[in-house]
Each structure stands twice: as structure tokens, then as C-alpha cells.
PDB file of N, CA and C in Angstrom:
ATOM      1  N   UNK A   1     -48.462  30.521 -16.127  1.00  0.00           N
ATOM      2  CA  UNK A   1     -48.319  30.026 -17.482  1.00  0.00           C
ATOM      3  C   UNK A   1     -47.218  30.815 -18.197  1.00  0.00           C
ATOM      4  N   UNK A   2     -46.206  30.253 -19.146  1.00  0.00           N
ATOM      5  CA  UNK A   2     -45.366  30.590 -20.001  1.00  0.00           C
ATOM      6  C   UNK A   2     -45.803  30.581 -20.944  1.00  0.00           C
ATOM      7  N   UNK A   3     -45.437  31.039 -22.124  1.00  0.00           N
ATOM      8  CA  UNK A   3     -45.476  30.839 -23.895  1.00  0.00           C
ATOM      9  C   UNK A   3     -44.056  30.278 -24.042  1.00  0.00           C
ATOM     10  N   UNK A   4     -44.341  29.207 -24.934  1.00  0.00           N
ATOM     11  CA  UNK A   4     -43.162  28.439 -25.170  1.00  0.00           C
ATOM     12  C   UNK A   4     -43.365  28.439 -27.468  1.00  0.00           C
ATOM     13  N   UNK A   5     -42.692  29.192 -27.769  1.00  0.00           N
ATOM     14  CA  UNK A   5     -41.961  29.443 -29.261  1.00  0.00           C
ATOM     15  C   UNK A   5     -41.469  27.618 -29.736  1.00  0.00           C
ATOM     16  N   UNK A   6     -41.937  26.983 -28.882  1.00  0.00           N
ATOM     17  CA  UNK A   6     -40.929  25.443 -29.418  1.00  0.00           C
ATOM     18  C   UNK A   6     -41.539  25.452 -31.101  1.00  0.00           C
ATOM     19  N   UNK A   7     -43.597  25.670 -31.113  1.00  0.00           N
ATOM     20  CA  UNK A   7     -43.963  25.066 -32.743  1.00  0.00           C
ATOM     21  C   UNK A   7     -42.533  25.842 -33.470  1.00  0.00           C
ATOM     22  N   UNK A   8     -42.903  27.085 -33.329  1.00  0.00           N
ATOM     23  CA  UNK A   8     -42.014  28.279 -34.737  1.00  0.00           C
ATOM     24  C   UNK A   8     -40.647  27.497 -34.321  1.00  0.00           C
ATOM     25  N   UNK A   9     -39.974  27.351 -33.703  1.00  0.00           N
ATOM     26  CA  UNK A   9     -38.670  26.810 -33.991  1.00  0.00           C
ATOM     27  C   UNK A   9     -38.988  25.467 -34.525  1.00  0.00           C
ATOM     28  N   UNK A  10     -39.722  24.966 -34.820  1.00  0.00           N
ATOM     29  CA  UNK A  10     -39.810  23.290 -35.447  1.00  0.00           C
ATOM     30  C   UNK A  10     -40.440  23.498 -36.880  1.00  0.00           C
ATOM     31  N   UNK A  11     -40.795  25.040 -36.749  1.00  0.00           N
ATOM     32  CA  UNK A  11     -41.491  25.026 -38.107  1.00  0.00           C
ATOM     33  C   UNK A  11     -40.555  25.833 -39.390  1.00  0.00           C
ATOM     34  N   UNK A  12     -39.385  26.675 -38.560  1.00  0.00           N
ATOM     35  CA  UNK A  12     -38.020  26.733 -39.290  1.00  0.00           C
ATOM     36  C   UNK A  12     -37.352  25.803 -39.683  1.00  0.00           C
ATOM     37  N   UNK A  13     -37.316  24.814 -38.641  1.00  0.00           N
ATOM     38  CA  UNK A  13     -36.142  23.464 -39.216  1.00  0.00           C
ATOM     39  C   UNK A  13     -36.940  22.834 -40.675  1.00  0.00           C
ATOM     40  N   UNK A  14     -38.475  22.622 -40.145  1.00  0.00           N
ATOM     41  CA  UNK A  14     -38.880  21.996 -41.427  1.00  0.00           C
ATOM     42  C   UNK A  14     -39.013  22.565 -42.513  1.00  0.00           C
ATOM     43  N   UNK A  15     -39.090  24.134 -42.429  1.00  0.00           N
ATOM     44  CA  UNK A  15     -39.378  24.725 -43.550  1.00  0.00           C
ATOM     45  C   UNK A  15     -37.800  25.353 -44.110  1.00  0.00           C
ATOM     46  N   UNK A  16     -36.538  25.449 -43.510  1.00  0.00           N
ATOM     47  CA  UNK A  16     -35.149  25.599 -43.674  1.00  0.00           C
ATOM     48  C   UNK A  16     -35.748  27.313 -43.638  1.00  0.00           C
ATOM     49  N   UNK A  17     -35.963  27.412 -42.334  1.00  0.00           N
ATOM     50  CA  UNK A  17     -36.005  29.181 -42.423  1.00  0.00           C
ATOM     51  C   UNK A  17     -34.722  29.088 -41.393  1.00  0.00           C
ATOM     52  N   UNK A  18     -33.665  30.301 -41.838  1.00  0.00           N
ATOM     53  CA  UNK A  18     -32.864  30.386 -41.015  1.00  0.00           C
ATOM     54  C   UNK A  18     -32.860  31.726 -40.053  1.00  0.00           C
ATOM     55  N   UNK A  19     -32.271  31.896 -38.928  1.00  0.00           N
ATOM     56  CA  UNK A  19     -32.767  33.237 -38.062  1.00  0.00           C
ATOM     57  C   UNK A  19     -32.898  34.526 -38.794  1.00  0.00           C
ATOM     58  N   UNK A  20     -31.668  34.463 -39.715  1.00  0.00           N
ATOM     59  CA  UNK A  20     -31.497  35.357 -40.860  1.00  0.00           C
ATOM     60  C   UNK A  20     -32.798  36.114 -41.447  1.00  0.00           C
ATOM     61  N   UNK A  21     -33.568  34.121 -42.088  1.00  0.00           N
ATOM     62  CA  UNK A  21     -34.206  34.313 -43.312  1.00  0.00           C
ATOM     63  C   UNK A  21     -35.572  34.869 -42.205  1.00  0.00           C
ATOM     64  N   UNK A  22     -36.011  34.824 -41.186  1.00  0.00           N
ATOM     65  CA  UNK A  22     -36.694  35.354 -40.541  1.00  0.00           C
ATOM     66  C   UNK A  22     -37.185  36.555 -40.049  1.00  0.00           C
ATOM     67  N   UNK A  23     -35.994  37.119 -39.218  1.00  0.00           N
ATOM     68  CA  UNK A  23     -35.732  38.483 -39.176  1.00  0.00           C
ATOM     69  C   UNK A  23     -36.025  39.527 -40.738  1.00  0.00           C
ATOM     70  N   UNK A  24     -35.519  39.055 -42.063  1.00  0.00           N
ATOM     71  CA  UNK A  24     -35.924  39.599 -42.839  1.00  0.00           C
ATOM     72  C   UNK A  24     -37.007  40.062 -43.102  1.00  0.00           C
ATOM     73  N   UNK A  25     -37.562  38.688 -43.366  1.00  0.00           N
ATOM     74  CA  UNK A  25     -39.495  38.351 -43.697  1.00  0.00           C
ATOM     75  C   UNK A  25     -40.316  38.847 -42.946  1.00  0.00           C
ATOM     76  N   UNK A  26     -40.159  39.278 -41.571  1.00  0.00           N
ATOM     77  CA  UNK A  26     -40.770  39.813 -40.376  1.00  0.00           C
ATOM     78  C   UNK A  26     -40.298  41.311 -40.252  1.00  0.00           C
ATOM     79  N   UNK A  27     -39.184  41.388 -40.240  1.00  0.00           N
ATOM     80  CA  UNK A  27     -38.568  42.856 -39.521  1.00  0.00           C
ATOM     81  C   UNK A  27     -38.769  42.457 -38.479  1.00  0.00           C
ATOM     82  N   UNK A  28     -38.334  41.620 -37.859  1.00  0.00           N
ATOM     83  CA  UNK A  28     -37.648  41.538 -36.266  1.00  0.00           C
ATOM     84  C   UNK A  28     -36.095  41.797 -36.269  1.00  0.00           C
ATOM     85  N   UNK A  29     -35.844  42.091 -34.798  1.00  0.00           N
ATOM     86  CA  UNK A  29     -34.486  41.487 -34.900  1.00  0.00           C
ATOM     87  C   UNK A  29     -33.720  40.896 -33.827  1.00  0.00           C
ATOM     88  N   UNK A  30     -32.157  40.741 -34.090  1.00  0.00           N
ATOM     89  CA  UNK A  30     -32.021  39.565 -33.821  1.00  0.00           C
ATOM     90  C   UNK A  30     -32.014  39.348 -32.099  1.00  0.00           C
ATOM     91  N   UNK A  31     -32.334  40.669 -31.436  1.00  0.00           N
ATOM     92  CA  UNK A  31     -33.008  40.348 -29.932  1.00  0.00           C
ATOM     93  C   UNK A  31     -34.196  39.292 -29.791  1.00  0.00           C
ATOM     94  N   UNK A  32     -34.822  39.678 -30.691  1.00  0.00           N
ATOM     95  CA  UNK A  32     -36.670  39.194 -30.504  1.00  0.00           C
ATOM     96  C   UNK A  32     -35.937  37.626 -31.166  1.00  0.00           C
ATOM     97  N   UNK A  33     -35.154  37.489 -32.341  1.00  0.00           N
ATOM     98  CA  UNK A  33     -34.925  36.327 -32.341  1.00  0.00           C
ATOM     99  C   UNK A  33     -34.111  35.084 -30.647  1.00  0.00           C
ATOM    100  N   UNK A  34     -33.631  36.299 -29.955  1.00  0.00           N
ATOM    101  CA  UNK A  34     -33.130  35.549 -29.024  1.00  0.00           C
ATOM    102  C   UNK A  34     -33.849  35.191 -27.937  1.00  0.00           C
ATOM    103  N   UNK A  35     -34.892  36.151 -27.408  1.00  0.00           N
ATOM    104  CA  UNK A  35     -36.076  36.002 -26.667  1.00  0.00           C
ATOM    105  C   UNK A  35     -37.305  34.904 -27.220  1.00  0.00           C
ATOM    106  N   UNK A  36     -37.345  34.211 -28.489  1.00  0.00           N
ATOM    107  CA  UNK A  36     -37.723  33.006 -28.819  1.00  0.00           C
ATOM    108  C   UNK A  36     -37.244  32.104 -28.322  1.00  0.00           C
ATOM    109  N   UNK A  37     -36.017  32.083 -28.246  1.00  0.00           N
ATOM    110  CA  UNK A  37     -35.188  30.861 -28.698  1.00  0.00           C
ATOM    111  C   UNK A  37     -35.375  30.361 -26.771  1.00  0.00           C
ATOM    112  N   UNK A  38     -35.727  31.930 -26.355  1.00  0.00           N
ATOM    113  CA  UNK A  38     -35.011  31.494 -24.385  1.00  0.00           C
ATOM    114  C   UNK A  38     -36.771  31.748 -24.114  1.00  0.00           C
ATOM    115  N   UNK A  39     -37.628  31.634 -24.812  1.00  0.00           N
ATOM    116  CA  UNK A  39     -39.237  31.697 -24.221  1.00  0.00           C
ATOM    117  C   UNK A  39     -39.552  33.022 -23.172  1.00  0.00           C
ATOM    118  N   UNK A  40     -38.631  34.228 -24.004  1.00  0.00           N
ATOM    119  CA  UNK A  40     -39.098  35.486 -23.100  1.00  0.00           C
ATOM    120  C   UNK A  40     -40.522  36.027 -23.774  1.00  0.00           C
ATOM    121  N   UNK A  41     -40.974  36.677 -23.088  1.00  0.00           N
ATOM    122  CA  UNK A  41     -41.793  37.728 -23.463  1.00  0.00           C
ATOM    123  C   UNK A  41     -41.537  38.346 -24.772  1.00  0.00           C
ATOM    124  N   UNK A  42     -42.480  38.682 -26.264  1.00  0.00           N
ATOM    125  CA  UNK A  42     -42.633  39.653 -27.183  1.00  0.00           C
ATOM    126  C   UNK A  42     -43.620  39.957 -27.228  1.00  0.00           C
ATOM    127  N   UNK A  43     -43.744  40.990 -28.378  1.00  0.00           N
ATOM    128  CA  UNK A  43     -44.773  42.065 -28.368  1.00  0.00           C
ATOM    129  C   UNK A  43     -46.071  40.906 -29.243  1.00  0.00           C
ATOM    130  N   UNK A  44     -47.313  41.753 -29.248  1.00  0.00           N
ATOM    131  CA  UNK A  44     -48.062  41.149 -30.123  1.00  0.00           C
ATOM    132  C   UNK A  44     -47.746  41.610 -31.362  1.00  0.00           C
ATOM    133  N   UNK A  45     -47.327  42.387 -31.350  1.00  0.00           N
ATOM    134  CA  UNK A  45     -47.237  43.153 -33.041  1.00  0.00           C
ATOM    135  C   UNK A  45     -45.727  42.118 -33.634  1.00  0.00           C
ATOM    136  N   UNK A  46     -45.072  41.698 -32.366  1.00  0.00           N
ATOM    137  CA  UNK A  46     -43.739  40.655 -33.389  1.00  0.00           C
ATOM    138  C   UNK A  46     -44.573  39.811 -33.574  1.00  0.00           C
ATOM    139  N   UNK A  47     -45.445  39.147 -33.138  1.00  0.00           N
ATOM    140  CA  UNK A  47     -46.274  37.674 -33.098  1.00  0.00           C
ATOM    141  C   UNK A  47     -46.919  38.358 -34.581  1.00  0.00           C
ATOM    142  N   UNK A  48     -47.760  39.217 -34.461  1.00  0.00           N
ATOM    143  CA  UNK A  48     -48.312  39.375 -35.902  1.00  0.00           C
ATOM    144  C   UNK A  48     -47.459  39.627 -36.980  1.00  0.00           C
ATOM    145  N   UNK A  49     -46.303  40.203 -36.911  1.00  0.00           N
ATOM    146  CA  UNK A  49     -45.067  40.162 -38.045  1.00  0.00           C
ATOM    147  C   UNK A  49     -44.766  39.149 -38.619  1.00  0.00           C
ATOM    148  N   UNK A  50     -44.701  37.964 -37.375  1.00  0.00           N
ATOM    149  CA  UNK A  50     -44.022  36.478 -37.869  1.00  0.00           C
ATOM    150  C   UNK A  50     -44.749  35.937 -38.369  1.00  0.00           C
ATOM    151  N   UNK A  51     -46.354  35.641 -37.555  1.00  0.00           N
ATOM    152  CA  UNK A  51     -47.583  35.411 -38.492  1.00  0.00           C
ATOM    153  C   UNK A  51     -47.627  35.634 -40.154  1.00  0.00           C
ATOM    154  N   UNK A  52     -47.218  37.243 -40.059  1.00  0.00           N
ATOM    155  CA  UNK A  52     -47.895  37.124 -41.227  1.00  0.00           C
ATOM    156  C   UNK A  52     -46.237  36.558 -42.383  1.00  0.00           C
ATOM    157  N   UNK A  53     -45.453  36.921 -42.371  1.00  0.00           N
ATOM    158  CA  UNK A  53     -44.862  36.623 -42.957  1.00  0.00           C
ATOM    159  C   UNK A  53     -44.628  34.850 -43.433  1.00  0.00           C
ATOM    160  N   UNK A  54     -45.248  34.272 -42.245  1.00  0.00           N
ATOM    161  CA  UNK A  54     -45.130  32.759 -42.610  1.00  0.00           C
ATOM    162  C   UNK A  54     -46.514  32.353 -42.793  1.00  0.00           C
ATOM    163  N   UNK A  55     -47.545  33.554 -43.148  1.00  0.00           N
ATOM    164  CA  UNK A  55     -48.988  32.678 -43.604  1.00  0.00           C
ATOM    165  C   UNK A  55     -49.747  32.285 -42.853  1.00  0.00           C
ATOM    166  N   UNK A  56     -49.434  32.466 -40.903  1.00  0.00           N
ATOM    167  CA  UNK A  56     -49.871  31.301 -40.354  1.00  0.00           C
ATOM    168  C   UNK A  56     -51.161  32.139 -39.334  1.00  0.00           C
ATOM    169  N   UNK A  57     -51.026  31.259 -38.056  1.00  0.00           N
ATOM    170  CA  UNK A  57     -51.850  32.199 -36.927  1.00  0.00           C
ATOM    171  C   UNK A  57     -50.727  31.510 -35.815  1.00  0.00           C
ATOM    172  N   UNK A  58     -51.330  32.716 -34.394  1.00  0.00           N
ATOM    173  CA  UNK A  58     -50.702  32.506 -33.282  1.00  0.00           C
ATOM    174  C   UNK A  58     -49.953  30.857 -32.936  1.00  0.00           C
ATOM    175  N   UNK A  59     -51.476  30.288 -33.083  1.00  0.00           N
ATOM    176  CA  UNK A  59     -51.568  28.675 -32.804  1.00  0.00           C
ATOM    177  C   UNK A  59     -50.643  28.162 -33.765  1.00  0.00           C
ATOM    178  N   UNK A  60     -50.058  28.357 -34.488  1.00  0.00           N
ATOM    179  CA  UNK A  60     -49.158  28.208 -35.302  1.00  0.00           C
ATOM    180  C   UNK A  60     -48.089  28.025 -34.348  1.00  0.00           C
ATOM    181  N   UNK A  61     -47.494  28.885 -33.960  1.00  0.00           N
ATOM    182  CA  UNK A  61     -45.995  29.463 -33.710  1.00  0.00           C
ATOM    183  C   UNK A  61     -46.028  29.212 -32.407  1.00  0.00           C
ATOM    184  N   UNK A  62     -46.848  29.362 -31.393  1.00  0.00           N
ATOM    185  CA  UNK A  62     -46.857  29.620 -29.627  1.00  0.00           C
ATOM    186  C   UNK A  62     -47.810  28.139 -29.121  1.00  0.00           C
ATOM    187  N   UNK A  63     -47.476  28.009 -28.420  1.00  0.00           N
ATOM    188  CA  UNK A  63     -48.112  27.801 -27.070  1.00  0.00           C
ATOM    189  C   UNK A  63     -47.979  27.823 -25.805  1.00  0.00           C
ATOM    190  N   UNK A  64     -49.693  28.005 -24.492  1.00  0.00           N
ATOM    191  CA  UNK A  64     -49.077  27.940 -23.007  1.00  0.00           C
ATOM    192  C   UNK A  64     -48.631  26.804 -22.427  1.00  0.00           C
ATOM    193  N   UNK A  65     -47.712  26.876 -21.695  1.00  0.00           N
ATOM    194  CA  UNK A  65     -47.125  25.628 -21.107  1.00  0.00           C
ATOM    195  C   UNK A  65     -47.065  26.149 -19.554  1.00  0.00           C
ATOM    196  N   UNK A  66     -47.151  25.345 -18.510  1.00  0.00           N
ATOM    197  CA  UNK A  66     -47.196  25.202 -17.393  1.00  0.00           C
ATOM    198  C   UNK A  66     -45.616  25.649 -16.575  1.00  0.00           C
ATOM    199  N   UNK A  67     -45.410  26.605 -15.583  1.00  0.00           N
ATOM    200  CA  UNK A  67     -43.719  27.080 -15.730  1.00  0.00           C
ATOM    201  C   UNK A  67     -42.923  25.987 -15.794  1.00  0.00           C
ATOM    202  N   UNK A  68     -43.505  24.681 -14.995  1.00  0.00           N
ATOM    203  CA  UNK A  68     -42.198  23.532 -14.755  1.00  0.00           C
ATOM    204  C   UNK A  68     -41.864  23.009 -16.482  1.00  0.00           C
ATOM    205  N   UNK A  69     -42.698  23.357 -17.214  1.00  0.00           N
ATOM    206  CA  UNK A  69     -42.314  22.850 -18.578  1.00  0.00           C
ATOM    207  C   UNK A  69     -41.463  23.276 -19.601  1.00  0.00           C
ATOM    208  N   UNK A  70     -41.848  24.774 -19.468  1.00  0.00           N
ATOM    209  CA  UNK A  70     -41.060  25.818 -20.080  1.00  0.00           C
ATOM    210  C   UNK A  70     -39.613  25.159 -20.177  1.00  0.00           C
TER     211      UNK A  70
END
């Protein structure tokens, strides 16, 4: 199984968060923004950063996907 970041990138477009406005709101940076974007591995503590900064939960932002899907 993979984690695939697709919700949180669909939930920037709709909400006009830009990588920028993200990294801010969280204190990530712009590595962890690139390891989203390519479905690598992050920490739980970025998952709880992004969480909290956008209000949400895990199920929010992630889900597992099967490798051929990724």
C-alpha cells in the first residue's frame, strides 16, 4: 500500500491554497511540499501540521491506494 496526497492537492485548488500559502500555515517546507506532490513518505507530525492548520483530519488530506494506483 501507498499514501496518495491526491484529497490535499484537490483541497488547495478548491480552497486557492498555494504551496507558498501552505508551507506558511504548517511550517513545512518546500521538500515535504515536493514529497506530496510525488506521494513520498512524511512524518506524522507534517500530517498533523497540515491537519491542523487546515482544520481538518488525516482522512481529509491522505489516502491508501494499492501500488499500481499510486
Amino acid at each position: 500500500m501507498a499514501v496518495s496526497y491526491k484529497k490535499l492537492l484537490h483541497r488547495m485548488i478548491e480552497e486557492d491554497i498555494s504551496n507558498q500559502d501552505l508551507m506558511r500555515m504548517s511550517n513545512i517546507s518546500a521538500n515535504i511540499i515536493t514529497k506530496l506532490r510525488t506521494g513520498q513518505y512524511i512524518s506524522l507530525e507534517k500530517v498533523e501540521g497540515i491537519c491542523t492548520a487546515l482544520h481538518c483530519t488525516p482522512n481529509d488530506i491522505l489516502e491508501f491506494v494499492a501500488e499500481d494506483e499510486k
